[in-house]
Protein backbone atom coordinates (compact mmCIF):
# COMPACT_ATOMS: atom_id res chain seq x y z
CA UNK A 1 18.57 52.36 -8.99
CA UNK A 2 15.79 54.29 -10.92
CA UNK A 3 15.76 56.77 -8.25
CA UNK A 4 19.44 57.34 -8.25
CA UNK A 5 19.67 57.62 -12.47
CA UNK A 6 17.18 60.26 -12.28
CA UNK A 7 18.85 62.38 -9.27
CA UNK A 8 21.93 61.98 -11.55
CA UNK A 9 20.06 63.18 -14.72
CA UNK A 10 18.94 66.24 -12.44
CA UNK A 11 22.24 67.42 -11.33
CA UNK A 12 23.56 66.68 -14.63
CA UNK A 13 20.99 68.99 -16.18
CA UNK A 14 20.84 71.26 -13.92
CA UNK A 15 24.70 72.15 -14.32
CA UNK A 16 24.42 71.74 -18.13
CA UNK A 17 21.76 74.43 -17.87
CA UNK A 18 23.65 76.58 -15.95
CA UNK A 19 26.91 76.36 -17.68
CA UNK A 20 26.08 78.22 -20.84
CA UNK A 21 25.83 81.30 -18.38
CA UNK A 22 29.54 81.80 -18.56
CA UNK A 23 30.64 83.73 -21.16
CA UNK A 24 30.62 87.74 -20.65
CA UNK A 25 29.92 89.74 -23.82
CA UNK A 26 30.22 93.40 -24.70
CA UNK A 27 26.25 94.63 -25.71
CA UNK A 28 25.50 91.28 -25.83
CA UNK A 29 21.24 91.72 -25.97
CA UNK A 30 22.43 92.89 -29.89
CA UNK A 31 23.28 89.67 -30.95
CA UNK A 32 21.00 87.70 -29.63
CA UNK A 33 18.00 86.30 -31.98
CA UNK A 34 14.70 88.38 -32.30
CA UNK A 35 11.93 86.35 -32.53
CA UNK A 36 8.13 86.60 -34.39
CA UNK A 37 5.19 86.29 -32.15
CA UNK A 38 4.48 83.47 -33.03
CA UNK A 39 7.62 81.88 -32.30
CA UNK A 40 8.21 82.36 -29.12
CA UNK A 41 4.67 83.38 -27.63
CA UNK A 42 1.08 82.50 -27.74
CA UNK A 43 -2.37 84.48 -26.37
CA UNK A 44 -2.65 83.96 -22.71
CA UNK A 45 -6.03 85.96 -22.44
CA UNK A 46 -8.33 88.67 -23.83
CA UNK A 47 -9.66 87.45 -26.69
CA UNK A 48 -9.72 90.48 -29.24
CA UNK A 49 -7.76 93.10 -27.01
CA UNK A 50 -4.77 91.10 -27.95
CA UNK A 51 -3.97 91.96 -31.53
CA UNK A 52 -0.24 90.61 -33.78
CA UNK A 53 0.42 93.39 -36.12
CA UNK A 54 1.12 92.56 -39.67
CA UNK A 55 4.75 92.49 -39.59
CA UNK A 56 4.33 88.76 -37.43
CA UNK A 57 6.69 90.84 -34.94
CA UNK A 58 5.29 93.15 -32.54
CA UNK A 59 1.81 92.68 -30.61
CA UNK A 60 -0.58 95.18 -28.84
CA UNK A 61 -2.29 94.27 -25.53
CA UNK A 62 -5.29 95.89 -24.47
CA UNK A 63 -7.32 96.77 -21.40
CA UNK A 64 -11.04 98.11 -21.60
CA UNK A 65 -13.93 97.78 -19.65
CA UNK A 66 -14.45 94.40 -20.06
CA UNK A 67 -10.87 92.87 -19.58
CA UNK A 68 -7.10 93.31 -19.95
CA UNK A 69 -5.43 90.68 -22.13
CA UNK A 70 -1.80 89.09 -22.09
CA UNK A 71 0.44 86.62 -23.45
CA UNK A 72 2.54 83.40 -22.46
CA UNK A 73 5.89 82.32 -23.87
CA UNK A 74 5.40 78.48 -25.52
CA UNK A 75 8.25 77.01 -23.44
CA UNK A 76 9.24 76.55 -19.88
CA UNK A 77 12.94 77.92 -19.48
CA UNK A 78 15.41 76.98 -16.22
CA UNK A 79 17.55 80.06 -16.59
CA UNK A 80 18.60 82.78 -19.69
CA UNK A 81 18.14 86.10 -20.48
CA UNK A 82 15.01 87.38 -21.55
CA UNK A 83 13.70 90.49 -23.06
CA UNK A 84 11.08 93.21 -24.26
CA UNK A 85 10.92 96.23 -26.08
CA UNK A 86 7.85 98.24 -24.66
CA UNK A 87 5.74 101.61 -25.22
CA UNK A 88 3.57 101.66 -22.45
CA UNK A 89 -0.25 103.71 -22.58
CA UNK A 90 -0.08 107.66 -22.47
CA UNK A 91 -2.16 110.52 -20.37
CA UNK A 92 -4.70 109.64 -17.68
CA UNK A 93 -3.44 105.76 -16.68
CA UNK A 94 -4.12 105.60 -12.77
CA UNK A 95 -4.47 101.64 -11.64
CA UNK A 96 -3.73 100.24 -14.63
CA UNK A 97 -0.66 97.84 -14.56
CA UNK A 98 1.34 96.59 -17.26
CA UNK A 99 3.95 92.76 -16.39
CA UNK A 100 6.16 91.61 -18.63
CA UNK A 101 7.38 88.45 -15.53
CA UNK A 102 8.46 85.01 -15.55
CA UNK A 103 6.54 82.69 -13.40
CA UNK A 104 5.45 79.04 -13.02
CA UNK A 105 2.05 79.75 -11.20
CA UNK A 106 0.00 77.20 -13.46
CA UNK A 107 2.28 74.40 -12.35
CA UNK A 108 3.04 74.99 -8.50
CA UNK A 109 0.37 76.78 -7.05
CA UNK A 110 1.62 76.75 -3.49
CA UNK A 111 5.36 77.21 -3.54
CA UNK A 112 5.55 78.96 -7.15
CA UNK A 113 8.31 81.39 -8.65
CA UNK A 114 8.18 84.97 -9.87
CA UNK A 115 10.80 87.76 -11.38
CA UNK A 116 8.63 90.51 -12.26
CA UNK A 117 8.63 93.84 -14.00
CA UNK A 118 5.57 95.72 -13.28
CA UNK A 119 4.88 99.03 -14.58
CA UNK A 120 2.41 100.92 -12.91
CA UNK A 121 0.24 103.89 -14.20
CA UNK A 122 -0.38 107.09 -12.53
CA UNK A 123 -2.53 110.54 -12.92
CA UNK A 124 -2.09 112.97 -15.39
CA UNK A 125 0.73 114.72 -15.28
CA UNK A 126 2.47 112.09 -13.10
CA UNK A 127 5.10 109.60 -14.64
CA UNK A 128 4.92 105.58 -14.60
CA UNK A 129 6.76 103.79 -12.06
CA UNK A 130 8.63 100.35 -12.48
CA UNK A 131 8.34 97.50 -9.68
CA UNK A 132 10.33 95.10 -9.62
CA UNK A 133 10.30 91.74 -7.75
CA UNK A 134 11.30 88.14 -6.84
CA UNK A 135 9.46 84.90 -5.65
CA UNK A 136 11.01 81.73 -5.00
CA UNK A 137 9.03 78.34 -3.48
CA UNK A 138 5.65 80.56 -2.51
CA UNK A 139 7.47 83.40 -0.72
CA UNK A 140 4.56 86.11 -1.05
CA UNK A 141 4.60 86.93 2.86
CA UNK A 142 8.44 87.89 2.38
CA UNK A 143 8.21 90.80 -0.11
CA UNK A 144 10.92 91.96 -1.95
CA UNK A 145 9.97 94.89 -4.07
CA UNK A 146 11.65 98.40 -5.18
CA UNK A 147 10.36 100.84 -7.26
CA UNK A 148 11.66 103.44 -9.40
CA UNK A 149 11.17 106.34 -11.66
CA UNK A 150 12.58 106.79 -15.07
CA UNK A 151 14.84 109.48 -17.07
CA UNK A 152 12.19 109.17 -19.93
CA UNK A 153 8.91 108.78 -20.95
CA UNK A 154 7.92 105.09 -21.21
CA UNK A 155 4.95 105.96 -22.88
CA UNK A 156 6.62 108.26 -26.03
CA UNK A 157 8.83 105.15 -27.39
CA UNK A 158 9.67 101.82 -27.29
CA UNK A 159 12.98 100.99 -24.72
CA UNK A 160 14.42 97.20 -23.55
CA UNK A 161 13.01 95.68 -20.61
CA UNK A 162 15.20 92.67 -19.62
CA UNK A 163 15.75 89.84 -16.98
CA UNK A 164 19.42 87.89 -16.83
CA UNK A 165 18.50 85.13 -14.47
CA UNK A 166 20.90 82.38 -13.17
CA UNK A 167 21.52 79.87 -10.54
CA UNK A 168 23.55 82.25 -8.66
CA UNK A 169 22.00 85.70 -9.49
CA UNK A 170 19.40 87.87 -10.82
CA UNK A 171 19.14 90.92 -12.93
CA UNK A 172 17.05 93.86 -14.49
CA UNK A 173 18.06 96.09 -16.57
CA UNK A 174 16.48 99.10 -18.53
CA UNK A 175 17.86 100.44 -21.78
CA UNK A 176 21.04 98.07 -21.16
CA UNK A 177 21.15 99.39 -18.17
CA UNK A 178 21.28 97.09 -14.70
CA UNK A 179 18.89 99.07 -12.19
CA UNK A 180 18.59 95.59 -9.43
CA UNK A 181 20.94 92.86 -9.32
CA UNK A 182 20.29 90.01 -6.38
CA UNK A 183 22.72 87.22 -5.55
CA UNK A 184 21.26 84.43 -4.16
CA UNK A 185 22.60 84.07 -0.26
CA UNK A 186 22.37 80.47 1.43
CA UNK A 187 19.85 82.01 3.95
CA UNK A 188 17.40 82.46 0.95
CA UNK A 189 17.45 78.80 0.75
CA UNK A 190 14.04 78.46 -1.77
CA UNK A 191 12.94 81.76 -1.48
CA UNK A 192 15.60 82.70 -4.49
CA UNK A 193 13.62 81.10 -7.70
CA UNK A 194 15.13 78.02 -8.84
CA UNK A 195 12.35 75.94 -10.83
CA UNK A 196 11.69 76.21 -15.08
CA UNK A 197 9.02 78.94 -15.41
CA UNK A 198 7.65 80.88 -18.48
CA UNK A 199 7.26 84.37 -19.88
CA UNK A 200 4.12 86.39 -19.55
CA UNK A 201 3.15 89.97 -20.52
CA UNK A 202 -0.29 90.80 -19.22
CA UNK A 203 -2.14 94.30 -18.75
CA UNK A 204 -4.78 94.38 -15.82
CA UNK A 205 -6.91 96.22 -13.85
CA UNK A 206 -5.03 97.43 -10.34
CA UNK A 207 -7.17 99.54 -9.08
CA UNK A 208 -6.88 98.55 -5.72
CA UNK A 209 -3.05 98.96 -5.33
CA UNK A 210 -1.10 100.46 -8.31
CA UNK A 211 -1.39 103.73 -7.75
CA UNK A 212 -1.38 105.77 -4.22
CA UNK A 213 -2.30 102.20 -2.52
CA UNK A 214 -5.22 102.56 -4.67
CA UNK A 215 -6.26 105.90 -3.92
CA UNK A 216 -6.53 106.47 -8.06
CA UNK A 217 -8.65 103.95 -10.12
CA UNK A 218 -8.73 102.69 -13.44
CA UNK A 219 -11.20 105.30 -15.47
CA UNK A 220 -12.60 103.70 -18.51
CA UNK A 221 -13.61 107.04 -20.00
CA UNK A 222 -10.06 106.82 -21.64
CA UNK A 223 -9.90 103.42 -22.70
CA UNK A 224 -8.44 101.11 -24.30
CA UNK A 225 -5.06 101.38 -22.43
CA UNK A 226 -2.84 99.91 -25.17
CA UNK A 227 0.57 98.22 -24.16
CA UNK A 228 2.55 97.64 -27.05
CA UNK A 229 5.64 95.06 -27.24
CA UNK A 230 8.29 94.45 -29.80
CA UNK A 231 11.96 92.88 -30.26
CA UNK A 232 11.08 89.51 -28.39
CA UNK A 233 14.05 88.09 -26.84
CA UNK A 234 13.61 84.23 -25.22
CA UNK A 235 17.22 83.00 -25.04
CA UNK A 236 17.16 80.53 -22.34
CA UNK A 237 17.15 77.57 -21.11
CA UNK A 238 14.16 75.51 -22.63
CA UNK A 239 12.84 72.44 -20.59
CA UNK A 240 10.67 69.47 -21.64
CA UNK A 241 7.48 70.63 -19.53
CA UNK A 242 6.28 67.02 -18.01
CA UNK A 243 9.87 65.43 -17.43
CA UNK A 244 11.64 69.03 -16.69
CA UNK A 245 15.21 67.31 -16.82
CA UNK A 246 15.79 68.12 -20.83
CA UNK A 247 17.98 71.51 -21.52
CA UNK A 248 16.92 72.21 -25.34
CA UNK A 249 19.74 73.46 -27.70
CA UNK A 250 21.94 74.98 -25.03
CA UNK A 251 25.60 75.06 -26.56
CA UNK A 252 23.94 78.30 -28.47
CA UNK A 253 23.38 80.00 -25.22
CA UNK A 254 26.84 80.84 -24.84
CA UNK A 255 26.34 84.71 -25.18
CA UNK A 256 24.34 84.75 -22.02
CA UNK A 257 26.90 86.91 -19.69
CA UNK A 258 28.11 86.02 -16.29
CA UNK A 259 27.21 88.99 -14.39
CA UNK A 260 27.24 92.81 -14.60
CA UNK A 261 30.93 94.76 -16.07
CA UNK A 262 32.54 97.67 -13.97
CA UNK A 263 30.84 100.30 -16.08
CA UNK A 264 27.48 98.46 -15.86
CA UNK A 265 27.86 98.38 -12.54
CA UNK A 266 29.25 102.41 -12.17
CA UNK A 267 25.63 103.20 -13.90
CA UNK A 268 23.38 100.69 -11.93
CA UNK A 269 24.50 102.85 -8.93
CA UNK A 270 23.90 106.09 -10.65
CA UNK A 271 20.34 104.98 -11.52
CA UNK A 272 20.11 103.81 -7.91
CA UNK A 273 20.89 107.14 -6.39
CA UNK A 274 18.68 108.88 -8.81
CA UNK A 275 15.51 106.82 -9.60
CA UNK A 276 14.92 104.31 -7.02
CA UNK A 277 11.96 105.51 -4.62
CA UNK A 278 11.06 102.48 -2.30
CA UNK A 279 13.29 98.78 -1.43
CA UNK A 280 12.27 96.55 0.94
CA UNK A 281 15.82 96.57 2.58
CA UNK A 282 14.95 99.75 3.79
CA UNK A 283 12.24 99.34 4.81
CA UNK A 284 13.07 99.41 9.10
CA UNK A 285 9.27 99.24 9.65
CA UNK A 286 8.85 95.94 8.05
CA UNK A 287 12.18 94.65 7.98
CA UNK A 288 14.61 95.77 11.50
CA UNK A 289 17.30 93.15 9.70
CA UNK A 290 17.11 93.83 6.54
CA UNK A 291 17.22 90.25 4.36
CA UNK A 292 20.38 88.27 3.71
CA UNK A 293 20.24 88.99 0.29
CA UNK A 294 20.44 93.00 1.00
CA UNK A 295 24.06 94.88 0.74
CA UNK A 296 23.06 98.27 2.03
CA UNK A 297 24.68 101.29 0.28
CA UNK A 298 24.66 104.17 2.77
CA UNK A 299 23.86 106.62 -0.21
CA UNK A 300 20.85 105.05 -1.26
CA UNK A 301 19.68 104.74 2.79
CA UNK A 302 19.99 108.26 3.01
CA UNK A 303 18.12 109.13 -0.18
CA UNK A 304 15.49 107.24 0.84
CA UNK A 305 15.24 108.22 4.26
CA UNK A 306 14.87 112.18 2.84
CA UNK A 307 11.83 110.88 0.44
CA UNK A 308 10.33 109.43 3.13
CA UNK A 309 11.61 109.32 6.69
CA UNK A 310 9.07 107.31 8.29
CA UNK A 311 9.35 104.03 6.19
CA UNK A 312 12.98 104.42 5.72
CA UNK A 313 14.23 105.95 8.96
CA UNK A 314 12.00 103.80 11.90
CA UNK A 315 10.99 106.88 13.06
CA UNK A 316 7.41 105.30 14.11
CA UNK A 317 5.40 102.16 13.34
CA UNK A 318 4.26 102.54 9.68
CA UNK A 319 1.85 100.00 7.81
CA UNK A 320 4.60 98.10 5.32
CA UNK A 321 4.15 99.01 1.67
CA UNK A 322 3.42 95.64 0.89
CA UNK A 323 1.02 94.92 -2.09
CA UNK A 324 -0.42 91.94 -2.80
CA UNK A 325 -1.51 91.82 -6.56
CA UNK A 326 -4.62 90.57 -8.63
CA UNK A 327 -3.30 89.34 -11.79
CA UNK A 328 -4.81 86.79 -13.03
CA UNK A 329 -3.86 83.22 -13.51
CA UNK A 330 -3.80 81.43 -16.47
CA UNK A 331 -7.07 79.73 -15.01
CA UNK A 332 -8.33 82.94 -14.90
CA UNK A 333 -7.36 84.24 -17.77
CA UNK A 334 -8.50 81.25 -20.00
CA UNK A 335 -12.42 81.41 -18.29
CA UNK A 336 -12.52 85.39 -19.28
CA UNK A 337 -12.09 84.24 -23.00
């Protein structure tokens, strides 16, 4: 009987959760609720190289020769849509990665959850690049990145960083702007994330991976690499963290849109066909199906397939671009305090 009460309270809260998403709102992320640092967030890591400027509403993270630093939203959320405003380090940042993700890592360690932004530096001279990324039930051997250039300089001025994640769908957007969208398939069966997870905005050390596969490290001679974040957004779905069946406050949610509007959508495939440098459902060397999840747009294959015909166009084998990250846990992070 006990048994059955609580697989009713699940699918109760589970659609209760998921039914704020409904309502579709012009420019919605401009009136939604800004919150303090201290509202929403609390330090993750780094000691000192985290620093909350005066105004209680924008934060500075830090990464110098003896560790990045980062920061962890105070709730678990099952679904919302989340943001950042972000200025990003200037001049020589080769290896040095800056997430602003959701995952629940600390909590299942073998079949955890990820939607990631990660920004990754480059040379001198060379622009950042965004990754972006999705985990569901432990997934890492299945990757799912893309990565894209920007019309701007993240590193001049702040611009929006944002996730809109649902039970049904997932998306980025820059600026406003959608640049991924991905609609969960019934072949993705767990791999599309579907457990309560939290926010996190680190800066790390990549020096093995972020830039050129690592050819470019980290050089401390221009440290610190300051990341610095504003205009906190955490409208979601909060979740009691032990039971997990407990949907705080959700009536006010209702500005949360349902998906992406025909003009959205007209510019996601602009940015597509302009910016977007490497997707995994592309990819013929690691993928010769591409994923269920994938709708292939035959402008996009053949952009890719002039930046690089190898990956893109099968012509031979070709090592997967396939990165597997070293951002720390919170475990981690906590013993480097």
């Amino acid at each position: 009987m006990g048994g059955t009460m609580n697989s009713n309270m699940n699918v109760f809260t589970f659609a209760f959760c998921s039914a704020f998403l409904v309502l579709m709102v012009s420019g919605f992320s401009r009136n939604l609720p800004i919150l303090s640092f201290d509202e929403g967030y609390s330090h993750l890591f780094g000691d000192d190289n985290l620093m909350v400027l005066r105004d209680g509403k924008s934060v500075h993270i830090s990464l110098d020769e003896r560790t990045g630093s980062g920061f962890v939203s105070q709730d678990l959320y099952l679904h919302g849509y989340f943001s950042a405003s972000i200025k990003l380090p200037a001049d020589y940042t080769a290896g040095v990665v800056v997430a602003f993700y959701m995952s629940n890592g600390d909590i299942y360690e073998k079949n955890h959850d990820e939607i990631d932004f990660e920004f990754l530096g480059n040379i001198r001279g060379k622009d950042w690049r965004i990754q972006t990324n999705i985990y569901g039930n432990g997934s890492t051997s299945i990757g799912r990145e893309e990565r894209y250039g920007l019309w701007f300089d993240p590193s001049e001025d702040f611009h929006q960083y944002s996730i809109l994640w649902t039970e049904n769908f997932i998306v980025f957007y820059v600026d406003n702007v959608p640049i991924r969208e991905i609609k969960r398939t019934e072949a993705m069966g767990g791999d599309f994330p579907s457990k309560p997870m939290s926010l996190y905005a680190t800066i790390w050390d990549g020096s093995d991976w972020a830039t050129n596969g690592g050819k470019y490290k980290v050089s401390y001679k221009y440290a610190p690499y300051i990341a610095e974040f504003s205009d906190f957004v955490l409208h979601g779905c909060a979740v009691d963290p032990i039971e997990q069946s407990k949907c705080d406050d959700a009536a006010k949610f209702a500005s949360i849109p349902a998906g992406i509007t025909r003009q959205q959508r007209a510019k996601m495939v602009s940015f597509r066909n302009k910016h977007m440098q490497y997707s995994y459902c592309y990819d013929r060397s690691r993928y010769k199906i591409p994923p269920s999840e994938c709708v292939i747009d035959p402008s996009e294959a053949e952009r890719l397939r002039g930046f690089d015909p190898v990956t893109f166009g099968g012509a031979r084998h070709h090592r997967g671009k396939r990165h597997h990250r070293g951002r720390p846990t919170r475990a981690e992070a906590a013993s480097s305090i």
